[in-house]
N, C-alpha and C. Protein backbone atom coordinates (compact mmCIF):
# COMPACT_ATOMS: atom_id res chain seq x y z
N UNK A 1 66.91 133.30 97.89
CA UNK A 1 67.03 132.11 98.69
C UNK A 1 68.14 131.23 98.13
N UNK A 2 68.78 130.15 99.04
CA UNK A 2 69.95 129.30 98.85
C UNK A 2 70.86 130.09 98.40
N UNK A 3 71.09 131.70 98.66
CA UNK A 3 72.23 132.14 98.79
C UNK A 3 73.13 131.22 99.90
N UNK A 4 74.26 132.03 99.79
CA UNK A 4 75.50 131.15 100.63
C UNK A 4 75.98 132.08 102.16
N UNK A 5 75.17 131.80 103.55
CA UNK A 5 75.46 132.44 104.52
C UNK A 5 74.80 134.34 104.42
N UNK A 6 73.46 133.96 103.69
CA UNK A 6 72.74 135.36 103.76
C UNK A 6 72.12 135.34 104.90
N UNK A 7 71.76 135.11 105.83
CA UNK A 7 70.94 135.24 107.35
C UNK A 7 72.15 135.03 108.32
N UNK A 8 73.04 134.24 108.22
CA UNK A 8 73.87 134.30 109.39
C UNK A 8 75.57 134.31 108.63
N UNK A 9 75.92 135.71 108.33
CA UNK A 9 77.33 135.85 108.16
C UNK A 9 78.45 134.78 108.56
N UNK A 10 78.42 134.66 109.76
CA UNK A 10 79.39 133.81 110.66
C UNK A 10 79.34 132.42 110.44
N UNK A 11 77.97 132.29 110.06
CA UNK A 11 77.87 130.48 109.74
C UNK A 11 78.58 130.32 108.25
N UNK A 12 78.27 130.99 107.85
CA UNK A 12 78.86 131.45 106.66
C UNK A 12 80.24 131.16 106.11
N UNK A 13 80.93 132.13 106.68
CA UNK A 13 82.28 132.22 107.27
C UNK A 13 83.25 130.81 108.04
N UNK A 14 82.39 130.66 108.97
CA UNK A 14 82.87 129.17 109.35
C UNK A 14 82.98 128.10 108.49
N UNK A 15 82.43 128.07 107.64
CA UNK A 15 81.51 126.87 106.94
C UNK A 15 82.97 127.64 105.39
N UNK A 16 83.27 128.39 105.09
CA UNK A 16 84.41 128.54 104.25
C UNK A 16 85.45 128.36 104.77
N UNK A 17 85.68 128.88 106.24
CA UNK A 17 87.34 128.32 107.27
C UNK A 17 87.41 126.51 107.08
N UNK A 18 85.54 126.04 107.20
CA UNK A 18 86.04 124.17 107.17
C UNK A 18 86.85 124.15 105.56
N UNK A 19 86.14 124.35 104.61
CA UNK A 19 86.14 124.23 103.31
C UNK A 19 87.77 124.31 103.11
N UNK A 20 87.80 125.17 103.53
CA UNK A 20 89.18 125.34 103.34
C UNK A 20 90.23 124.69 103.75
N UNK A 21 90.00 124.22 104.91
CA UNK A 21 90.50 123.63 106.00
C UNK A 21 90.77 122.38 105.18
N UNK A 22 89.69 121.64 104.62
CA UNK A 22 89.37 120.32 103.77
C UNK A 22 89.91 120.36 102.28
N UNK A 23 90.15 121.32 101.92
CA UNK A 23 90.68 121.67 100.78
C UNK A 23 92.77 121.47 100.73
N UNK A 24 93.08 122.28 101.72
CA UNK A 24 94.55 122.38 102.34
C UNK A 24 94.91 121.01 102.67
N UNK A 25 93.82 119.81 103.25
CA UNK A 25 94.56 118.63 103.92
C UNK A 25 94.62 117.66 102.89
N UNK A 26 93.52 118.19 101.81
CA UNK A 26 93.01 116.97 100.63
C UNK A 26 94.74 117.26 99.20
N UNK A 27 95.15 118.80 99.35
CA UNK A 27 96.29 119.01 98.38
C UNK A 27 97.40 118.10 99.44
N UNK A 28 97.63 118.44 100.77
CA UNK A 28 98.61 118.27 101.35
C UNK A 28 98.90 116.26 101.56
N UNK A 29 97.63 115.78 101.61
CA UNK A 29 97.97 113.90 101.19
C UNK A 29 98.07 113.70 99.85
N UNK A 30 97.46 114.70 98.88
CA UNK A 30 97.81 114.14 97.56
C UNK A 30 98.91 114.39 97.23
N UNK A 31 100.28 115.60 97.86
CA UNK A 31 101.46 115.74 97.92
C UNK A 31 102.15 114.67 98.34
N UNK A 32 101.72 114.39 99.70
CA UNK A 32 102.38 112.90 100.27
C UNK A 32 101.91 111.86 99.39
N UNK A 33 101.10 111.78 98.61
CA UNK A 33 101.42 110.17 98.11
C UNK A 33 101.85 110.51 96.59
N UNK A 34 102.09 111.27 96.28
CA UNK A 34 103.11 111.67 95.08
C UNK A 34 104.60 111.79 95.80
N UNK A 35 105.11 112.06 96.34
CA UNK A 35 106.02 111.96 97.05
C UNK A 35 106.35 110.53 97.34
N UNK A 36 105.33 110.25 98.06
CA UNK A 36 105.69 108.48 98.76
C UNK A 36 105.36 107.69 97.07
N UNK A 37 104.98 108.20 96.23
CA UNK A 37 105.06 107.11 94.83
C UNK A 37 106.87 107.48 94.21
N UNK A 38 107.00 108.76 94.25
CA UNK A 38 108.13 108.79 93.66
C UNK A 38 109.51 108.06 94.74
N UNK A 39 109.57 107.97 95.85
CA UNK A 39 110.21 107.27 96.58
C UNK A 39 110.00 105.68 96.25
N UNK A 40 108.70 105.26 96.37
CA UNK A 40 108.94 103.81 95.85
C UNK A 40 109.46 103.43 94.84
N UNK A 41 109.31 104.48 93.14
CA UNK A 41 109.99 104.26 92.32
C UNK A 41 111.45 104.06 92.57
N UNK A 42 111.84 105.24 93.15
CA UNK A 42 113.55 105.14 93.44
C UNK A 42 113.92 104.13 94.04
N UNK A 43 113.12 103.64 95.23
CA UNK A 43 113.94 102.68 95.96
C UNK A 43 113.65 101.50 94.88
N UNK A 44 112.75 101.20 94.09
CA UNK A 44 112.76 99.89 93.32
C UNK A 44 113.98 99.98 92.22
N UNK A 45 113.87 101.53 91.74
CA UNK A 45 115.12 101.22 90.66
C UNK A 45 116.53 101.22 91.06
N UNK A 46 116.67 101.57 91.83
CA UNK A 46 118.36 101.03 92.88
C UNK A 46 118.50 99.75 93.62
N UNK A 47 117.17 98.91 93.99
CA UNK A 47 117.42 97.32 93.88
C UNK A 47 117.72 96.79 92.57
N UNK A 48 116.87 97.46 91.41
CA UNK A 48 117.26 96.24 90.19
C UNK A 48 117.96 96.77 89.33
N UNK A 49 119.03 97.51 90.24
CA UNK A 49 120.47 97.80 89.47
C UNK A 49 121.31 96.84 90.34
N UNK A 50 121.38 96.71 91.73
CA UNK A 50 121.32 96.00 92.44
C UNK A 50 121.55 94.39 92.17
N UNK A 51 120.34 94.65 91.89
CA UNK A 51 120.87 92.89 91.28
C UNK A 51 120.46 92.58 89.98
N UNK A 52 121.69 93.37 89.02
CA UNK A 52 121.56 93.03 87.80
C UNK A 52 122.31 92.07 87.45
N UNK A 53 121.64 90.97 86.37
CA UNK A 53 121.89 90.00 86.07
C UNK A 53 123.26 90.18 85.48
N UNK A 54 124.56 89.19 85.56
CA UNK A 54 125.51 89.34 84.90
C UNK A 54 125.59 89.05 83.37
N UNK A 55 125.96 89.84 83.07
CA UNK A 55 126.63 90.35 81.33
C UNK A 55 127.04 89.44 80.66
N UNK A 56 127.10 89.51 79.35
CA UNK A 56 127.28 87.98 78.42
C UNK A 56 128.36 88.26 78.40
N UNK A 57 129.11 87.10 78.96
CA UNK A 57 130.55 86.87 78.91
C UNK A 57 130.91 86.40 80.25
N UNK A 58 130.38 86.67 81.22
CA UNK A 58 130.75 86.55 82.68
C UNK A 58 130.33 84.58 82.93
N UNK A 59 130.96 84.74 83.92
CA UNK A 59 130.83 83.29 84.58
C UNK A 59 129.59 83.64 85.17
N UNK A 60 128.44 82.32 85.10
CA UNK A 60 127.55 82.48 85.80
C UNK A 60 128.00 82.24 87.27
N UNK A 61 128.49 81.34 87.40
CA UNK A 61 129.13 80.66 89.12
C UNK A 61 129.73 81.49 90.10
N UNK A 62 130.69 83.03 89.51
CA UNK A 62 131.09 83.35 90.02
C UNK A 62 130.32 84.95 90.41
């Protein structure tokens, strides 16, 4: 008893196609927000090159 899909094969079977199914979408957003984190990094570190403060020696005014 509490084997896994011993009386009905197919329920069985289905019930590993969801699993799976839930498995594939759960890697495929944790790709996208590793992705969408490494994009926010980039776009933040090319603003605050962007507006880097001027260098000792420079005119502030100009």
């Amino acid at each position: 008893m509490g084997g896994r899909g011993g009386a009905n094969p197919k329920g069985g079977g289905a019930v590993s196609i969801l699993e799976l199914c839930l498995k594939l979408l759960d890697g495929v957003s944790r790709l996208v927000g590793v992705l969408t984190g490494i994009s926010t990094l980039l776009t933040a570190r090319k603003q605050a090159r962007e507006k880097k403060p001027p260098g000792i020696g420079c005119p502030q005014g100009l």
